[in-house]
PDB file of N, CA and C in Angstrom:
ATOM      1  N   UNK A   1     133.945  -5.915-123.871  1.00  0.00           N
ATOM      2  CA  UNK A   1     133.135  -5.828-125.068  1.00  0.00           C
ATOM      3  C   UNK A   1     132.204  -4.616-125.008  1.00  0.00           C
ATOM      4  N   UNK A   2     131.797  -4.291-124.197  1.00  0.00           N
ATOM      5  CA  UNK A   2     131.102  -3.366-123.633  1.00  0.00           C
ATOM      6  C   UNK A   2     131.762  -2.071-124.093  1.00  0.00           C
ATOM      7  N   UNK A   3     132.657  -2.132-123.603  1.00  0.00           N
ATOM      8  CA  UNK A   3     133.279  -0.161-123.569  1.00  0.00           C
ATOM      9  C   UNK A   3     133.763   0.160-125.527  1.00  0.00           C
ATOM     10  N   UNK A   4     133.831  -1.577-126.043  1.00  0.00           N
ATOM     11  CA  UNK A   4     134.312  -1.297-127.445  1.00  0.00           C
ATOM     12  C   UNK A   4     132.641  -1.547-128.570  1.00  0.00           C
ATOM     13  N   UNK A   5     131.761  -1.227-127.930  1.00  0.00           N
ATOM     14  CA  UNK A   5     130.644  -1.151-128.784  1.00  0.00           C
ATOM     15  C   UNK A   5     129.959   0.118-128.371  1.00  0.00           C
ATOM     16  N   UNK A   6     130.306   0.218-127.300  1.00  0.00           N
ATOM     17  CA  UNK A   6     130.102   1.985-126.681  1.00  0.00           C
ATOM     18  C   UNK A   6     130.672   2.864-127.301  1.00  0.00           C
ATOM     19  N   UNK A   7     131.796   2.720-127.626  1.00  0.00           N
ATOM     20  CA  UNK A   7     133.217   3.564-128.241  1.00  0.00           C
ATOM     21  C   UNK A   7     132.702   3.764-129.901  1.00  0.00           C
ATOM     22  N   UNK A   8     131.976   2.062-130.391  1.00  0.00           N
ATOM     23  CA  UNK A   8     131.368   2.270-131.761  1.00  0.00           C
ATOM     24  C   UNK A   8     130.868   3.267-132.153  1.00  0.00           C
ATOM     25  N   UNK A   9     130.104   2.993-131.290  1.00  0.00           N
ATOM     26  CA  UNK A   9     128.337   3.903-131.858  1.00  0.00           C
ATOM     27  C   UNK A   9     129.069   5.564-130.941  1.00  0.00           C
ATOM     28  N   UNK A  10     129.579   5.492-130.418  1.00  0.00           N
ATOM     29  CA  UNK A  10     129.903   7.095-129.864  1.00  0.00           C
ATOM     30  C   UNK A  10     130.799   7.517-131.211  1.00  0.00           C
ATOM     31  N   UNK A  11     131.497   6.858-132.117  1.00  0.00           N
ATOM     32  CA  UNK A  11     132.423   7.292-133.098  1.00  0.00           C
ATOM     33  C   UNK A  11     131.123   7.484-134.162  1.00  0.00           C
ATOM     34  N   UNK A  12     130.288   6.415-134.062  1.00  0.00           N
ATOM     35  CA  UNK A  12     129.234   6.536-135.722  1.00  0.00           C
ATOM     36  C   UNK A  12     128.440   7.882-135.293  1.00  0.00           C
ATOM     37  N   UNK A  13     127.539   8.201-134.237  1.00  0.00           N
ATOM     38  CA  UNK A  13     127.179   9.297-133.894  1.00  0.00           C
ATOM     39  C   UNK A  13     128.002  10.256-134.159  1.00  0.00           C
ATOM     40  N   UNK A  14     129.271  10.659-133.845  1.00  0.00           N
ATOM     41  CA  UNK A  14     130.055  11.869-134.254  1.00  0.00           C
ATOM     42  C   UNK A  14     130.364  12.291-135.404  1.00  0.00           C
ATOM     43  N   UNK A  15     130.509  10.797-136.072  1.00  0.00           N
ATOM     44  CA  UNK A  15     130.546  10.839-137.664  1.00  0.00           C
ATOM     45  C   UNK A  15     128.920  11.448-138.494  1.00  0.00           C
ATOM     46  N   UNK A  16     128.125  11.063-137.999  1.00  0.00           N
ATOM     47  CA  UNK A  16     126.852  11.104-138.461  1.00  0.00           C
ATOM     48  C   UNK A  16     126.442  12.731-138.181  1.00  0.00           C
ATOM     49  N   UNK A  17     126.347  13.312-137.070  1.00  0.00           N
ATOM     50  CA  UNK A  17     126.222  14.765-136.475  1.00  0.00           C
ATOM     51  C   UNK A  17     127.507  15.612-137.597  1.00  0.00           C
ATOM     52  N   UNK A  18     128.546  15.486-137.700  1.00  0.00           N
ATOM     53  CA  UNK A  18     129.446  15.982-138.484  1.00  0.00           C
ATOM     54  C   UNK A  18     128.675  16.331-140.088  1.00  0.00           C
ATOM     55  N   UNK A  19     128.671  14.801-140.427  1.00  0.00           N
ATOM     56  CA  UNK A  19     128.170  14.842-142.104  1.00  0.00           C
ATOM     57  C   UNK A  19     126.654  15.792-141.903  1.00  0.00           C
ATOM     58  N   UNK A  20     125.865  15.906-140.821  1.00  0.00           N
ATOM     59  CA  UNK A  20     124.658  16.725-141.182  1.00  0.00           C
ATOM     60  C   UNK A  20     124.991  17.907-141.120  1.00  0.00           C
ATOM     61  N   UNK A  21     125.331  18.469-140.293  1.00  0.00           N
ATOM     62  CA  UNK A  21     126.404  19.987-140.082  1.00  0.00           C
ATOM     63  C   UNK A  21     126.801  20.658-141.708  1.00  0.00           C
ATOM     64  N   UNK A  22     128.021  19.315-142.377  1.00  0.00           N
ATOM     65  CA  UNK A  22     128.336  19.605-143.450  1.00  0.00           C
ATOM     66  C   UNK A  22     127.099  19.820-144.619  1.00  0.00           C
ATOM     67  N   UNK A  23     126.330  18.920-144.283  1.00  0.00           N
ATOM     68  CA  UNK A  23     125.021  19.075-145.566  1.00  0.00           C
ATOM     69  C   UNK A  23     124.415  20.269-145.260  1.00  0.00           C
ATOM     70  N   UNK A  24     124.169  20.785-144.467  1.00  0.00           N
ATOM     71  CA  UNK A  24     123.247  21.797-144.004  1.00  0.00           C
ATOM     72  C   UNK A  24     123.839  23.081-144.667  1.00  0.00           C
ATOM     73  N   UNK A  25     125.416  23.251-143.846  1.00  0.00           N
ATOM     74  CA  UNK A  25     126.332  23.748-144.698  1.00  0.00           C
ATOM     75  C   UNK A  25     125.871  24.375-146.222  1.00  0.00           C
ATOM     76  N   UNK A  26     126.263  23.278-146.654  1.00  0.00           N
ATOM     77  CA  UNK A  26     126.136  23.068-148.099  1.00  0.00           C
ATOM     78  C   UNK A  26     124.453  24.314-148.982  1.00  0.00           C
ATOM     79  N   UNK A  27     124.021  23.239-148.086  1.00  0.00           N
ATOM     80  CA  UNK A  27     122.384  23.483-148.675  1.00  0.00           C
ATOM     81  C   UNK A  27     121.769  25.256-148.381  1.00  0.00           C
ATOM     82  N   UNK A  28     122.210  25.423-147.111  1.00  0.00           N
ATOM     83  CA  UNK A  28     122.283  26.889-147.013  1.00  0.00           C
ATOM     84  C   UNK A  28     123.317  27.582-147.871  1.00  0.00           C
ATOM     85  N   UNK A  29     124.108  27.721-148.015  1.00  0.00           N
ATOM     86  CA  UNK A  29     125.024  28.122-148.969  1.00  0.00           C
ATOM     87  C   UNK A  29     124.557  28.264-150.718  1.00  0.00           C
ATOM     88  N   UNK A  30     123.601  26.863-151.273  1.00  0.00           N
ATOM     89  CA  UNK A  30     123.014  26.844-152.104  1.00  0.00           C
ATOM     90  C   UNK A  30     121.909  27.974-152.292  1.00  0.00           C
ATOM     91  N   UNK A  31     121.332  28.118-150.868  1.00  0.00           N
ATOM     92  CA  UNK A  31     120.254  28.696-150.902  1.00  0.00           C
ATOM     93  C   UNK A  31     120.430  30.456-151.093  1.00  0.00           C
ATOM     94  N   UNK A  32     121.431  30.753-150.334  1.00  0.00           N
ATOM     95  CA  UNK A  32     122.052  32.009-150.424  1.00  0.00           C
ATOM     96  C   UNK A  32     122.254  32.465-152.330  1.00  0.00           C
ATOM     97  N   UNK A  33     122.903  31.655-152.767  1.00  0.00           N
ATOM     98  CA  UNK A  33     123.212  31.661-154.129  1.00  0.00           C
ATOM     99  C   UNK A  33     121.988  31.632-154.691  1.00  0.00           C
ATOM    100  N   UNK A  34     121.004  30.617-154.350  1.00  0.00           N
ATOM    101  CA  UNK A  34     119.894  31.188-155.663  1.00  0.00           C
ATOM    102  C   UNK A  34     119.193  31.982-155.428  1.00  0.00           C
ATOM    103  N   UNK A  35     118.874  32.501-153.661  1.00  0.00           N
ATOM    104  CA  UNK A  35     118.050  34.118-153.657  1.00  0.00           C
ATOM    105  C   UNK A  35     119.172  35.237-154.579  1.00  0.00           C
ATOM    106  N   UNK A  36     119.960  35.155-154.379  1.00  0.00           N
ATOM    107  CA  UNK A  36     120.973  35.752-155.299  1.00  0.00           C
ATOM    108  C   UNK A  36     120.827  35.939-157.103  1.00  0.00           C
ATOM    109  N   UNK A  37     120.677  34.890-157.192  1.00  0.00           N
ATOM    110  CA  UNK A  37     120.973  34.738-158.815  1.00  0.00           C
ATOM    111  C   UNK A  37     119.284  34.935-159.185  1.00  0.00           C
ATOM    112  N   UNK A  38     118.136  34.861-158.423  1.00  0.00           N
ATOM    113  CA  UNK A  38     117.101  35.103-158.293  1.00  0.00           C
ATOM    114  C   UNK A  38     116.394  36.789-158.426  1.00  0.00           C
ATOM    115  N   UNK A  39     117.332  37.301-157.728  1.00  0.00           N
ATOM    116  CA  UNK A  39     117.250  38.867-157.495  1.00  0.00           C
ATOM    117  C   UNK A  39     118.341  39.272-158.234  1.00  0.00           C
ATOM    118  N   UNK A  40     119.330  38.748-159.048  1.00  0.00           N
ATOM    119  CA  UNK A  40     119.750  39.113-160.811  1.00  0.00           C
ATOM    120  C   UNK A  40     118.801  39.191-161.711  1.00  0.00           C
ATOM    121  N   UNK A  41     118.120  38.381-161.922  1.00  0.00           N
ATOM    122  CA  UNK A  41     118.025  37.837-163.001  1.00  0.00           C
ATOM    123  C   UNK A  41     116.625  39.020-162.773  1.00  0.00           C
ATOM    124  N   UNK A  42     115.604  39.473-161.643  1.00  0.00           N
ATOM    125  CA  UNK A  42     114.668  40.490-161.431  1.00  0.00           C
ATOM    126  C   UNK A  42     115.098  41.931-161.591  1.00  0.00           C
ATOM    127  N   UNK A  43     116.238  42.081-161.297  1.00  0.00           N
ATOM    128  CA  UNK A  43     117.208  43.292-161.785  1.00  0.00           C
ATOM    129  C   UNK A  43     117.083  43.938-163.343  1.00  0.00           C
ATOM    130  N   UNK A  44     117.876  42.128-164.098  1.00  0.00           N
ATOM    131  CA  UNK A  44     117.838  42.494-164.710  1.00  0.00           C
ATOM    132  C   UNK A  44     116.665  42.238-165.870  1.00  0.00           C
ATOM    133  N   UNK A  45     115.394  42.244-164.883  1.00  0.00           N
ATOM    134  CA  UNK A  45     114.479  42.151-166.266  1.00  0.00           C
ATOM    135  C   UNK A  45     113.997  43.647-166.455  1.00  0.00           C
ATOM    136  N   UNK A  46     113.769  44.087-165.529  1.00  0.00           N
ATOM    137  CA  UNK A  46     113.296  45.850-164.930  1.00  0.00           C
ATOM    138  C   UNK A  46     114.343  46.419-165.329  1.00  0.00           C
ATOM    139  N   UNK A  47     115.460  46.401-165.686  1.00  0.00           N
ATOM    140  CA  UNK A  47     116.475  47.082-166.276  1.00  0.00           C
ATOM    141  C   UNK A  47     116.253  47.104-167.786  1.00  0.00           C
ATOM    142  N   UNK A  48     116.107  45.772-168.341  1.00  0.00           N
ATOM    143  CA  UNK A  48     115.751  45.384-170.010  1.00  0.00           C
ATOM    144  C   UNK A  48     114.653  46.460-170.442  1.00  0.00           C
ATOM    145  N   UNK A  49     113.610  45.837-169.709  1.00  0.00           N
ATOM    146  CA  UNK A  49     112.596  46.708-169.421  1.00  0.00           C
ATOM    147  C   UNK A  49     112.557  47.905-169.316  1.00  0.00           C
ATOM    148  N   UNK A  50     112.741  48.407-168.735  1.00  0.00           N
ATOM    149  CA  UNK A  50     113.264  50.029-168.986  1.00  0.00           C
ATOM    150  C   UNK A  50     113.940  50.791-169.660  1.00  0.00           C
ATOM    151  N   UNK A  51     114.945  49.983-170.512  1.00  0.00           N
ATOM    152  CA  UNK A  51     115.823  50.400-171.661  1.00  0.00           C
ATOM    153  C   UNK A  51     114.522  50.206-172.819  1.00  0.00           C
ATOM    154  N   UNK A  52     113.656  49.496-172.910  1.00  0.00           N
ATOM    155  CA  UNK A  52     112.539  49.067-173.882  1.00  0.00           C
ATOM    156  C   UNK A  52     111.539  50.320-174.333  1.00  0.00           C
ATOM    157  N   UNK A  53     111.149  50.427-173.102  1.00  0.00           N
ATOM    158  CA  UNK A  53     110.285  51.059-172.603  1.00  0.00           C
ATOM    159  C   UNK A  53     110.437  52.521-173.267  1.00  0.00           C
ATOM    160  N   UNK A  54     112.008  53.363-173.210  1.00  0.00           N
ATOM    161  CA  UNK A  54     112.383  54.466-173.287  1.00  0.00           C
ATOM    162  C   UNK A  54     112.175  54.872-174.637  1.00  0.00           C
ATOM    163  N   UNK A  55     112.370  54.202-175.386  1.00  0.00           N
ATOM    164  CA  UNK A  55     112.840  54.219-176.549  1.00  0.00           C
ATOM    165  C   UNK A  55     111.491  54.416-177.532  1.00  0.00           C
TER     166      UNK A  55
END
């Protein structure tokens, strides 16, 4: 009984370490994308802006 409740929790731990890996994953990846779409969208206001400006 022993080695099959050991075996449990050694499978739920691996499972558990895995899924955080994947979230982290995820969430960095998110984060990449909105400094991104962040430093568009500042681009393009100083761009608007400057077409405004000229004129």
């Amino acid at each position: 009984m022993q080695n099959k409740s050991s075996l449990l929790l050694l499978v739920l731990i691996a499972f558990s370490l895995t899924s955080c890996s994947v979230v982290k994953g995820i969430f960095n990846a998110g984060m990449g994308v909105g400094i991104f779409l962040v430093v568009a969208v500042i681009v393009l206001i100083v761009f608007v802006a400057s077409k405004v400006t000229k004129k």
